[in-house]
N, C-alpha and C. Protein backbone atom coordinates (compact mmCIF):
# COMPACT_ATOMS: atom_id res chain seq x y z
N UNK A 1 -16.99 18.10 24.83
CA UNK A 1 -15.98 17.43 24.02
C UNK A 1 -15.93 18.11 22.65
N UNK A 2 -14.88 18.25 22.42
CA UNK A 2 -14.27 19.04 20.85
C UNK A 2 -15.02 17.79 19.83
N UNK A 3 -15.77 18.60 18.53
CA UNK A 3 -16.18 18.38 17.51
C UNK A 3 -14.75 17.08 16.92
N UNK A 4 -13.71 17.21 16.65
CA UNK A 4 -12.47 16.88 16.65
C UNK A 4 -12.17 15.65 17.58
N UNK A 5 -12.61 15.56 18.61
CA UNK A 5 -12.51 14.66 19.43
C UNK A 5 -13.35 13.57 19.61
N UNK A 6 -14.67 14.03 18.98
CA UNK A 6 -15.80 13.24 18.73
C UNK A 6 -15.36 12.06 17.34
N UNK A 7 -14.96 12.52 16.22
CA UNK A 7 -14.70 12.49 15.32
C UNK A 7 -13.55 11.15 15.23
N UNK A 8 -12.46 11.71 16.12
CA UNK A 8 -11.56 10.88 16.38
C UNK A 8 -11.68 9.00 17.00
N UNK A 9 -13.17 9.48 18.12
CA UNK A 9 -13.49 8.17 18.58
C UNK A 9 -14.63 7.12 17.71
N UNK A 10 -15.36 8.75 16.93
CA UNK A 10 -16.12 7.47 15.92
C UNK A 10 -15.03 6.82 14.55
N UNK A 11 -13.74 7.69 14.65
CA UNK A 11 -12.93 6.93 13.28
C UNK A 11 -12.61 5.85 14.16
N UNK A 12 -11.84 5.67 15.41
CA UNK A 12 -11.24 4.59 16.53
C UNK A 12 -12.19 3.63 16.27
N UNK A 13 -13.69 3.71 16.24
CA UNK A 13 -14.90 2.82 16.07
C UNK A 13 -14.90 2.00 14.97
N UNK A 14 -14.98 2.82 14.04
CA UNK A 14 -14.87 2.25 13.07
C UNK A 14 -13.46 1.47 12.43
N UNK A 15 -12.44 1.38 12.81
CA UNK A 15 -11.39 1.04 12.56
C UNK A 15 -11.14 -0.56 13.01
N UNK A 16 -11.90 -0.27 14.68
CA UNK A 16 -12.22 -1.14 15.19
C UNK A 16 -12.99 -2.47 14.04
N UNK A 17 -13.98 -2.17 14.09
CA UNK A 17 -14.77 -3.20 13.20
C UNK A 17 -14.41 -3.51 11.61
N UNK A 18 -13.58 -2.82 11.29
CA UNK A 18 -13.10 -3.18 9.75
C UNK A 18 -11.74 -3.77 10.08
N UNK A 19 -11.07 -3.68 11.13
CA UNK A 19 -10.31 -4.66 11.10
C UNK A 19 -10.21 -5.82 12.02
N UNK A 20 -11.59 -5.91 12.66
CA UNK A 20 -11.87 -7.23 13.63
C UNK A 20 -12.55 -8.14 12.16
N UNK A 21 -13.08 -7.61 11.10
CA UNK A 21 -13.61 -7.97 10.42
C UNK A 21 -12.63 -8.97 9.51
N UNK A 22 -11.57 -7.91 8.96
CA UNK A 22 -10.60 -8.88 8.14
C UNK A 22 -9.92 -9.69 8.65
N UNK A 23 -9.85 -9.65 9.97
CA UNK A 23 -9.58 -10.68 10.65
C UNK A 23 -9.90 -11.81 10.59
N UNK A 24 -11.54 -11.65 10.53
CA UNK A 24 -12.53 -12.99 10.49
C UNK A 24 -12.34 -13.47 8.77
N UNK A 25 -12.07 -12.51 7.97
CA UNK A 25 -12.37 -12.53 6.34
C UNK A 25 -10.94 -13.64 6.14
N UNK A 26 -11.76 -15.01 5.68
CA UNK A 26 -10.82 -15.68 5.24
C UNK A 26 -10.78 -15.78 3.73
N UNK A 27 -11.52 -15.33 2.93
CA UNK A 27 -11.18 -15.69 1.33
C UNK A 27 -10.33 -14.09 0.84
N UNK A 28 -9.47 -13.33 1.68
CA UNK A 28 -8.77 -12.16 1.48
C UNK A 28 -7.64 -13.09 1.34
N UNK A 29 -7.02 -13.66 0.17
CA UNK A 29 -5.54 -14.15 0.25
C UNK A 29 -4.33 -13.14 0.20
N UNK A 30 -3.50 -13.75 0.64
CA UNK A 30 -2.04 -12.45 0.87
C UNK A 30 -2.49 -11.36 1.56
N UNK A 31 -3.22 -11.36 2.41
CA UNK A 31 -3.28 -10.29 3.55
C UNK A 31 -3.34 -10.31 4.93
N UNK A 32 -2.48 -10.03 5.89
CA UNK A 32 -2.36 -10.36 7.52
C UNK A 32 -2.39 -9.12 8.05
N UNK A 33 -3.65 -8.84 8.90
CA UNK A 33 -3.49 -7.88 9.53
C UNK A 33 -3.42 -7.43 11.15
N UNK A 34 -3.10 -6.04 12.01
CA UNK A 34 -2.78 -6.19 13.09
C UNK A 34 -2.09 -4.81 13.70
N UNK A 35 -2.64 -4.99 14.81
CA UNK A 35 -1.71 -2.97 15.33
C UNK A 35 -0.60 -3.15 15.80
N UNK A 36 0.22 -2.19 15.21
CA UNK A 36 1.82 -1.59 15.81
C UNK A 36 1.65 -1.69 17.31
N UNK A 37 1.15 -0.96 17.51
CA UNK A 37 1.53 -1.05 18.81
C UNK A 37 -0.49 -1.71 19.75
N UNK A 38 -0.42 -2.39 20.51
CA UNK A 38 -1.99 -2.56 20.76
C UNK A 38 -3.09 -1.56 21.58
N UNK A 39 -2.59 -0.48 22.02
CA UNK A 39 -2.75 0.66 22.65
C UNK A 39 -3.76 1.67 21.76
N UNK A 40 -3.31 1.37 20.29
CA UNK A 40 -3.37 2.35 18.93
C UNK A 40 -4.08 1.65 17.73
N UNK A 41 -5.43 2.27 17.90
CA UNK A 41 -6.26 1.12 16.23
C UNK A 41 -6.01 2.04 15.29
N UNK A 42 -4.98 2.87 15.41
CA UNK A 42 -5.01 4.25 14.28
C UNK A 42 -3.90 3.47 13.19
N UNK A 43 -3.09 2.80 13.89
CA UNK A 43 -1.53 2.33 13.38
C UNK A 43 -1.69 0.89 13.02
N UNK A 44 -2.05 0.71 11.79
CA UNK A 44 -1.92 -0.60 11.46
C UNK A 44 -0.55 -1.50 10.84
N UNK A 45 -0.18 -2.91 11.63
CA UNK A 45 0.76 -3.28 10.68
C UNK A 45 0.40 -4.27 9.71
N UNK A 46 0.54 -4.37 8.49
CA UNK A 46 0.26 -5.50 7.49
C UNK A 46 0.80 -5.86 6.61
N UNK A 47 1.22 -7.12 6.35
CA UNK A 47 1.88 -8.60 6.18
C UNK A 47 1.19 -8.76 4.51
N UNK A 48 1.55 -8.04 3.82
CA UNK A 48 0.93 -8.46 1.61
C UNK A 48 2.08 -9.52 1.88
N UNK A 49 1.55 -10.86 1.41
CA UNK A 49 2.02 -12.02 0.85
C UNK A 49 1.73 -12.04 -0.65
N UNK A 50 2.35 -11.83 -1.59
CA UNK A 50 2.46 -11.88 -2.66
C UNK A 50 2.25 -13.13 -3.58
N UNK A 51 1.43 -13.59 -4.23
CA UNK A 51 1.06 -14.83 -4.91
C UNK A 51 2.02 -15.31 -5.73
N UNK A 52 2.64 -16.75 -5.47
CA UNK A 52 3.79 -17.10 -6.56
C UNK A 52 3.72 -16.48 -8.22
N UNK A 53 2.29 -16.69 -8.56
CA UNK A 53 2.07 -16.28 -9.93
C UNK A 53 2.66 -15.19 -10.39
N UNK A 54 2.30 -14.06 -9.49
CA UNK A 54 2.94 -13.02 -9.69
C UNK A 54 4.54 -13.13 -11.03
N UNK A 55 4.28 -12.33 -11.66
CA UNK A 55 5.37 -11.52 -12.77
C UNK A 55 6.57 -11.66 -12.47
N UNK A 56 6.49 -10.31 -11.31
CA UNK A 56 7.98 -9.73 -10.90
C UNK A 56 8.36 -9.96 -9.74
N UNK A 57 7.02 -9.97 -8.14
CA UNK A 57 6.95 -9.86 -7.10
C UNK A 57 6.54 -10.90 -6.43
N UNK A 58 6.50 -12.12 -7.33
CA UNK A 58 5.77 -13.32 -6.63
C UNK A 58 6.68 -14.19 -5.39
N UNK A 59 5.84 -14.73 -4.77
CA UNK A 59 6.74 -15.31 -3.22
C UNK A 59 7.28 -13.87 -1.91
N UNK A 60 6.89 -12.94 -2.41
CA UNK A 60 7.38 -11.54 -1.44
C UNK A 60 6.58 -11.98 -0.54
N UNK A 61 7.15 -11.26 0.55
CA UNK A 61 6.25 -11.31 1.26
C UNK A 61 6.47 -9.43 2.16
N UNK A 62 5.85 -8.73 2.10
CA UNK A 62 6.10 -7.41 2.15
C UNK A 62 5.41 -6.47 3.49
N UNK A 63 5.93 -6.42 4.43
CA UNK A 63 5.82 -5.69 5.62
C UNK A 63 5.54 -4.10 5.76
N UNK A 64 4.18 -3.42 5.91
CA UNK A 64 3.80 -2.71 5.97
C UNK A 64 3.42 -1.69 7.07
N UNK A 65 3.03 -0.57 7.40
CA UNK A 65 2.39 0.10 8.25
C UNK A 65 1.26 1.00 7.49
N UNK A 66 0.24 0.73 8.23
CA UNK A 66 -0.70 1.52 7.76
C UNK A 66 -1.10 2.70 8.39
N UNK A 67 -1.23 4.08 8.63
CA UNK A 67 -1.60 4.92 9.18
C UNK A 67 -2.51 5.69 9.26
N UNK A 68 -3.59 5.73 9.98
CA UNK A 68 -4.81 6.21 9.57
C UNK A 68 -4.91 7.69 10.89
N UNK A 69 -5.34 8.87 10.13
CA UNK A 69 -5.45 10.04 10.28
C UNK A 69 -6.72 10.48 11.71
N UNK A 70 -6.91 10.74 12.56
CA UNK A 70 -8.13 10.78 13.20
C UNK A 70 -9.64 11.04 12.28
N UNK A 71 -9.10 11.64 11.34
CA UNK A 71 -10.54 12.50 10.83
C UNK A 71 -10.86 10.65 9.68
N UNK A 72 -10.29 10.21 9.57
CA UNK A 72 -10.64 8.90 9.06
C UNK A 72 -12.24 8.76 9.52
N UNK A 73 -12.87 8.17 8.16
CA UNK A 73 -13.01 8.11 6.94
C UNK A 73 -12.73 9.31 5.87
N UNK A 74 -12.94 10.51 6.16
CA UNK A 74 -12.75 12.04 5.36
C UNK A 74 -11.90 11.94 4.77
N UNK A 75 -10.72 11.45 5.48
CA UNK A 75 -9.39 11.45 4.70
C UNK A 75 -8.55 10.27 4.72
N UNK A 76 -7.47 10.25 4.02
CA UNK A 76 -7.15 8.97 3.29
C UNK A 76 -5.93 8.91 4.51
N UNK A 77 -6.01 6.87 4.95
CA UNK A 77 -4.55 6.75 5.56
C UNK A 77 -3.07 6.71 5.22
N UNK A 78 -2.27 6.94 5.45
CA UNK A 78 -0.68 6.47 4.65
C UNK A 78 -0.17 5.47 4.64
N UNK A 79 0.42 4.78 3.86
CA UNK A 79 0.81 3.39 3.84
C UNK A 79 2.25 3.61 3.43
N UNK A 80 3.00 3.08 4.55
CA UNK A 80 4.78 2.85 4.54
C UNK A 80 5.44 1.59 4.40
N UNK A 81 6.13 1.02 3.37
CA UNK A 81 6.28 -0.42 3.51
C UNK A 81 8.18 -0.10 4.74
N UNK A 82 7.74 -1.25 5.39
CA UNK A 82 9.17 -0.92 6.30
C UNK A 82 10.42 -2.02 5.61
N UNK A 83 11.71 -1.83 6.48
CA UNK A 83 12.44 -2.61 5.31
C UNK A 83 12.69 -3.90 5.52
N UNK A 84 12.50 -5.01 4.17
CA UNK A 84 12.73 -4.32 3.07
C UNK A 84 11.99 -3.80 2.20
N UNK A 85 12.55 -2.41 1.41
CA UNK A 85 11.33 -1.93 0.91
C UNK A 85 11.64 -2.06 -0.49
N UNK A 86 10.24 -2.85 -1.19
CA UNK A 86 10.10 -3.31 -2.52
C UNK A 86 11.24 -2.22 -3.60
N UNK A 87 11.25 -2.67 -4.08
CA UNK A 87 11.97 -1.77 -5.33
C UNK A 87 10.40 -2.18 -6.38
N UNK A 88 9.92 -0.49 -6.23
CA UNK A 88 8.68 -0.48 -7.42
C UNK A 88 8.72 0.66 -7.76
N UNK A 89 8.01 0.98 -8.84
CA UNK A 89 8.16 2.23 -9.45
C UNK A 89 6.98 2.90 -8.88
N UNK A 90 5.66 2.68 -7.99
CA UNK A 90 5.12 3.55 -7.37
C UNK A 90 5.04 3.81 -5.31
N UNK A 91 6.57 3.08 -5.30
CA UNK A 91 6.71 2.82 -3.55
C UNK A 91 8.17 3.75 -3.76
N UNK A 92 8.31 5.17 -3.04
CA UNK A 92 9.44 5.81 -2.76
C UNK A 92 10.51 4.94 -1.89
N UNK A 93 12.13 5.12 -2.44
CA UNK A 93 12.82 4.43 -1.57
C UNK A 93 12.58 5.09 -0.30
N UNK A 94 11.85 5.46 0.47
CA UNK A 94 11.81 5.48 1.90
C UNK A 94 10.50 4.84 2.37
N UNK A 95 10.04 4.39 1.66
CA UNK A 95 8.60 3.33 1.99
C UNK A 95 7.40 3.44 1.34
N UNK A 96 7.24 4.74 1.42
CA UNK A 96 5.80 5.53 1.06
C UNK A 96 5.27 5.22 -0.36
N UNK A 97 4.29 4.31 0.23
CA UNK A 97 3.10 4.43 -0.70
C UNK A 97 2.70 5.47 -1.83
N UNK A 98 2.65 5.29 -2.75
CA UNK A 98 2.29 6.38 -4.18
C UNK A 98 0.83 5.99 -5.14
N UNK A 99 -0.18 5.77 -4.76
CA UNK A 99 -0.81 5.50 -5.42
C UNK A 99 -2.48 6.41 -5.18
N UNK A 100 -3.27 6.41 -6.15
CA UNK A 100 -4.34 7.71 -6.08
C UNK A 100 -5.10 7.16 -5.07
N UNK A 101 -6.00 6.05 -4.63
CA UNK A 101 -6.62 6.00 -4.14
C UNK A 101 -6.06 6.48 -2.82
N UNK A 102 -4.94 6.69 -2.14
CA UNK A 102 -4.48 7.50 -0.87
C UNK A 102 -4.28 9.13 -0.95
N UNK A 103 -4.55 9.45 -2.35
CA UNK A 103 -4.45 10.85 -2.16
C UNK A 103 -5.64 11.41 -1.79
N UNK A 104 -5.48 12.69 -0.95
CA UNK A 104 -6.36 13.53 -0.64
C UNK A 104 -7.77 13.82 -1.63
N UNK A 105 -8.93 13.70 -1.15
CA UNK A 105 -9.94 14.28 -1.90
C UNK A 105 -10.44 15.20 -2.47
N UNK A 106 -9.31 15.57 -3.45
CA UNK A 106 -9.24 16.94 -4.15
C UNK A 106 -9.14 16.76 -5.53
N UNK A 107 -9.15 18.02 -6.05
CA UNK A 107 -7.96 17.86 -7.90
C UNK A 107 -6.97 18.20 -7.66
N UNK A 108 -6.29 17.13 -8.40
CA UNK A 108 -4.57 17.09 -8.33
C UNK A 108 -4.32 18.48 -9.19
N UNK A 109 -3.58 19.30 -8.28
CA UNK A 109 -2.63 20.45 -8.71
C UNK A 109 -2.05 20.22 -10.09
N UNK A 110 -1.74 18.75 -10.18
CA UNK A 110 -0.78 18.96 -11.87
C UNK A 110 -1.36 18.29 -12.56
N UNK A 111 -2.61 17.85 -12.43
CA UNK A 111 -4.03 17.36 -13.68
C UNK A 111 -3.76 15.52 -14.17
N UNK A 112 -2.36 15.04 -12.87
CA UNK A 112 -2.68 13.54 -13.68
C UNK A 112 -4.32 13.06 -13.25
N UNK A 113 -4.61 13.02 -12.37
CA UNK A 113 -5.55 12.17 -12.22
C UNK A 113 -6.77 13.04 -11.35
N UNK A 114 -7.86 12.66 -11.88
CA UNK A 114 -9.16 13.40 -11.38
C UNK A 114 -9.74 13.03 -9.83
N UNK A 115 -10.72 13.90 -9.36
CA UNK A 115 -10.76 13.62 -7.91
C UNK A 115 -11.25 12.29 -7.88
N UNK A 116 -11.89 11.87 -8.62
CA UNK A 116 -12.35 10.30 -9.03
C UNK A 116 -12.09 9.53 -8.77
N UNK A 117 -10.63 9.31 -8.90
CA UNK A 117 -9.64 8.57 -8.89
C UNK A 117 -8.60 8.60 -7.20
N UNK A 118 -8.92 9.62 -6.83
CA UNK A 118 -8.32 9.76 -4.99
C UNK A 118 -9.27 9.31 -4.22
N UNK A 119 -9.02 9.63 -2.96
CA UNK A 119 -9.36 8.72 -1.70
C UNK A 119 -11.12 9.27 -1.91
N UNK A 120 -11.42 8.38 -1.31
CA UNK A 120 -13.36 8.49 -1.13
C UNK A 120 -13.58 7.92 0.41
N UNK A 121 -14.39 8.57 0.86
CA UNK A 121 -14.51 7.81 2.04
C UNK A 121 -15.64 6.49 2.37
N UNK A 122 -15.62 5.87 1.41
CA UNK A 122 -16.53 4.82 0.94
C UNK A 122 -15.24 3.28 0.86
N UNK A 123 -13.96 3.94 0.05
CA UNK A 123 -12.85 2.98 0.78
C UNK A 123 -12.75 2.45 1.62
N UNK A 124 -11.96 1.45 2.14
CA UNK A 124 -11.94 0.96 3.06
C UNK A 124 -10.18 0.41 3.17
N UNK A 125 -10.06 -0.31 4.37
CA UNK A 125 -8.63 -0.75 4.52
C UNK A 125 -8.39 -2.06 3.65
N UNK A 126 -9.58 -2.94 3.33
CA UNK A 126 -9.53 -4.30 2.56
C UNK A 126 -9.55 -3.75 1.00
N UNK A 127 -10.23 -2.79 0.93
CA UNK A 127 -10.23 -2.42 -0.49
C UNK A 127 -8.37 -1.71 -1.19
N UNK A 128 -8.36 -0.72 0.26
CA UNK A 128 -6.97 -0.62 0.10
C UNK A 128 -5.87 -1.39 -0.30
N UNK A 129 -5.94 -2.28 0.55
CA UNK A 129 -4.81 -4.08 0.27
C UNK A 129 -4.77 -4.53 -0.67
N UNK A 130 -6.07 -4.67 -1.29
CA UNK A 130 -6.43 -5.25 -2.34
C UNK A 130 -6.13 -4.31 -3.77
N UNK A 131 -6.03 -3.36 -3.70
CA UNK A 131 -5.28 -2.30 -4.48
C UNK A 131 -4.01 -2.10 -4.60
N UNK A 132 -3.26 -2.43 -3.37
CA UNK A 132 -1.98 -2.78 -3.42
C UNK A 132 -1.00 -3.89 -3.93
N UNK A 133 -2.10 -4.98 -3.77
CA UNK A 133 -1.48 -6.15 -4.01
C UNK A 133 -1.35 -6.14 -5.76
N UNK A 134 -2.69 -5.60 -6.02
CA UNK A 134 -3.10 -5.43 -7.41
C UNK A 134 -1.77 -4.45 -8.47
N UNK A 135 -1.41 -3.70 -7.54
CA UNK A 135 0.07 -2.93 -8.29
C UNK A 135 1.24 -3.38 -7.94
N UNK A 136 0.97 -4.30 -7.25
CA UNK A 136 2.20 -5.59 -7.60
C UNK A 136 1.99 -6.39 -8.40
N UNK A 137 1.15 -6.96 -8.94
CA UNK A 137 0.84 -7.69 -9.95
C UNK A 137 0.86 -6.48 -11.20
N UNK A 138 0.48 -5.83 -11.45
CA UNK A 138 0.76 -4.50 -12.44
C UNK A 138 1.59 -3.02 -12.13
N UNK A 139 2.56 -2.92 -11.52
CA UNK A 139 3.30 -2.00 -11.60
C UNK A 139 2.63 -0.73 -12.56
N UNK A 140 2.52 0.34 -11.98
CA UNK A 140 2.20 1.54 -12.76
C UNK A 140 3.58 2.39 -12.76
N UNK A 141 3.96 2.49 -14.54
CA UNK A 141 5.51 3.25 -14.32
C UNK A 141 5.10 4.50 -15.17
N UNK A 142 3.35 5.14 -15.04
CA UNK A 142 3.35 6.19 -15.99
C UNK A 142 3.58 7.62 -15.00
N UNK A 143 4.10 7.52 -13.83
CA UNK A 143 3.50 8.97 -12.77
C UNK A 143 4.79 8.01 -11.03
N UNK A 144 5.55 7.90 -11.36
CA UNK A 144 6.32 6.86 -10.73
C UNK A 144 6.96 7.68 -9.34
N UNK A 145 7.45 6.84 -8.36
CA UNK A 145 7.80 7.50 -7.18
C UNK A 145 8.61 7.17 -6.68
N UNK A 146 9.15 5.85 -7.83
CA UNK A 146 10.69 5.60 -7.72
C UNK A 146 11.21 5.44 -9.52
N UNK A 147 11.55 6.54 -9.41
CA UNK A 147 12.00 6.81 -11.13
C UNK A 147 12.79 6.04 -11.93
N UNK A 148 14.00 5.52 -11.25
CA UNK A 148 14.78 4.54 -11.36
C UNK A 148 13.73 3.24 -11.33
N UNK A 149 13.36 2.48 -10.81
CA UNK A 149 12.86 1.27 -10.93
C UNK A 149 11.28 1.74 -11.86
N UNK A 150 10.87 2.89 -12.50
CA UNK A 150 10.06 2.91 -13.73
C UNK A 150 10.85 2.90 -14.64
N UNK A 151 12.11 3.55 -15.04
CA UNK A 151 12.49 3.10 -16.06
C UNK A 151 13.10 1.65 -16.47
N UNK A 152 13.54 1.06 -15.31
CA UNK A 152 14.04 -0.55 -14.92
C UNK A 152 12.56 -1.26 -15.79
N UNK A 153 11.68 -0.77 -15.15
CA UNK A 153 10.67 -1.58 -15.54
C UNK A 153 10.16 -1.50 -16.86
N UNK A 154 10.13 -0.41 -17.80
CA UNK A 154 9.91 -0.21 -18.85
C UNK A 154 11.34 -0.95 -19.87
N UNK A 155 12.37 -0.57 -19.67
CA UNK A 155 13.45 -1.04 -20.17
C UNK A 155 13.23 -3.02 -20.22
N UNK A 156 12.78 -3.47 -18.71
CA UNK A 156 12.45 -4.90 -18.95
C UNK A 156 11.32 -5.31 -20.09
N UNK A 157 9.94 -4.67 -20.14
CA UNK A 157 8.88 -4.78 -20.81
C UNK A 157 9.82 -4.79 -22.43
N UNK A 158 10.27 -3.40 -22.53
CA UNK A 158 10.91 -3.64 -23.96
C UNK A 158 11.96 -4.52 -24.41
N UNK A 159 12.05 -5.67 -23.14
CA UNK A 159 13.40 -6.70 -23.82
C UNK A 159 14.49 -6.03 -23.99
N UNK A 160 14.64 -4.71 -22.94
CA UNK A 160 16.62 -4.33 -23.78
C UNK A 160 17.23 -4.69 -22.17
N UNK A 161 16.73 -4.91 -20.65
CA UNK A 161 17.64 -6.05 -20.17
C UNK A 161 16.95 -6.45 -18.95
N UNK A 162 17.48 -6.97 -18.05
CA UNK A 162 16.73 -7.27 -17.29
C UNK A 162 17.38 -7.15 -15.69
N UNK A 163 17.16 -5.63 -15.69
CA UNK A 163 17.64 -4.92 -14.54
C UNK A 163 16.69 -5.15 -13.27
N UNK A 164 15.77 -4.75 -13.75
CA UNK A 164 14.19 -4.67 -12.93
C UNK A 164 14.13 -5.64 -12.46
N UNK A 165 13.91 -6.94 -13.13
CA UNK A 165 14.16 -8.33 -12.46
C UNK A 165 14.99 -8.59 -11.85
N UNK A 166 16.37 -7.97 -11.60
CA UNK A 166 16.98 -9.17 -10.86
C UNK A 166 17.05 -8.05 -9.46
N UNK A 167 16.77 -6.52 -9.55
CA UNK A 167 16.25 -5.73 -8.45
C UNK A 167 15.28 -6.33 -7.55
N UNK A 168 14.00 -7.14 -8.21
CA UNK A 168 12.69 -7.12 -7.75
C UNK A 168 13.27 -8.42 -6.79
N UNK A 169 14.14 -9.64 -7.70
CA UNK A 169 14.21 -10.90 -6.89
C UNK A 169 14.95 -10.54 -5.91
N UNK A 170 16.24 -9.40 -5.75
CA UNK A 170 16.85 -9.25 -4.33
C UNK A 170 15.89 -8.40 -3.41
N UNK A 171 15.38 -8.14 -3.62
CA UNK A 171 13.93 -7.41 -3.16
C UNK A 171 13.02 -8.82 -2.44
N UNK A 172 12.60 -9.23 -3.32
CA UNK A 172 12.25 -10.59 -2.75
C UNK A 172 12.87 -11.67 -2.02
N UNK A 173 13.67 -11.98 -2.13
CA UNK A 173 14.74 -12.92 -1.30
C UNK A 173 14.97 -12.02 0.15
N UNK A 174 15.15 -11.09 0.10
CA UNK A 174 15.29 -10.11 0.96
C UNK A 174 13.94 -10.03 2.12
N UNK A 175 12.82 -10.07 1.56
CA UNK A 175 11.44 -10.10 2.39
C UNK A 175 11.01 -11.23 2.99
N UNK A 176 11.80 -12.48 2.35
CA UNK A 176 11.77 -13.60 2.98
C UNK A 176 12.83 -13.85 3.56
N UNK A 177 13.97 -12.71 4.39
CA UNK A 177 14.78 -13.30 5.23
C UNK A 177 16.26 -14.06 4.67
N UNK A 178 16.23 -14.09 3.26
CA UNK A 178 17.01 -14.97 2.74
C UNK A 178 18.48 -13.89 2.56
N UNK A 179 18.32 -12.43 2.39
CA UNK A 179 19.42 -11.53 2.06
C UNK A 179 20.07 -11.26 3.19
């Protein structure tokens, strides 16, 4: 059996048990998890319920795919929100996830952020979620991956209008079925 192939069934293993786990994990609020297809523990789908409190994004409820690489743990999975897809300043309008802890375990080519700060294989998929949910509650608009909704969002912070908001609530109304 290929080195590669070995690799592949101890990531399948492990995928296994970190998400039979959050399964069982009931004090994880706003998180539902579960495979695309049941054939595949590589392809995760997951359900961020967004806390009323929330700012901008509260009551969402936001539909995800998670994608995890064979060589998993080594390398980081991708995370696609499907539609509708949030209007945020670090989620590309085509779904994709933008944030360091999914980047590759390297130095970033254009020096924002240190290897420090990217994927580790000490991460996990709960830590992941929980990072996500966390930049819904804080939007990062300094390194953005939807340019338009960073400046929406900065423009709201400075009180000159409130574009961003009424984006985020059709965004929201929208995740609950209501648009």
């Amino acid at each position: 059996m290929a080195s590669s192939s070995i690799s592949s069934v101890a990531a399948g293993a492990l995928l296994q048990r970190q998400l039979r786990e959050m399964q069982r994990e009931t004090d994880i609020p706003g998180i539902s998890c579960g495979l695309v297809n049941d054939n595949n523990i590589f392809q995760w789908e997951v359900m961020l319920m967004i806390n009323d409190e929330c700012k901008y994004y509260g009551g969402g409820n936001f539909r995800a795919h998670l994608v995890f690489p064979p060589t998993y743990p080594h390398m980081p999975p991708k995370l696609t929100f499907q539609d509708p897809v949030p209007f945020h300043p670090n989620i590309y309008p085509s779904g994709e996830l933008c944030i360091s802890i999914l980047h590759p375990p390297e130095e970033d080519q254009y020096g924002y952020e240190s290897a420090a700060e990217r994927w580790s294989p000490v991460q996990s998929p709960e830590k992941i979620l929980l990072s996500i949910i966390s930049l819904f509650e804080d939007p990062n608009d300094e390194s953005p991956a939807n340019v338009e909704a960073a400046r929406l969002l900065r423009d709201d912070r400075e009180g000159k209008n409130k574009d961003f908001r009424r984006k985020v609530r059709q965004c929201v109304r929208a995740s609950l079925g209501e648009d």
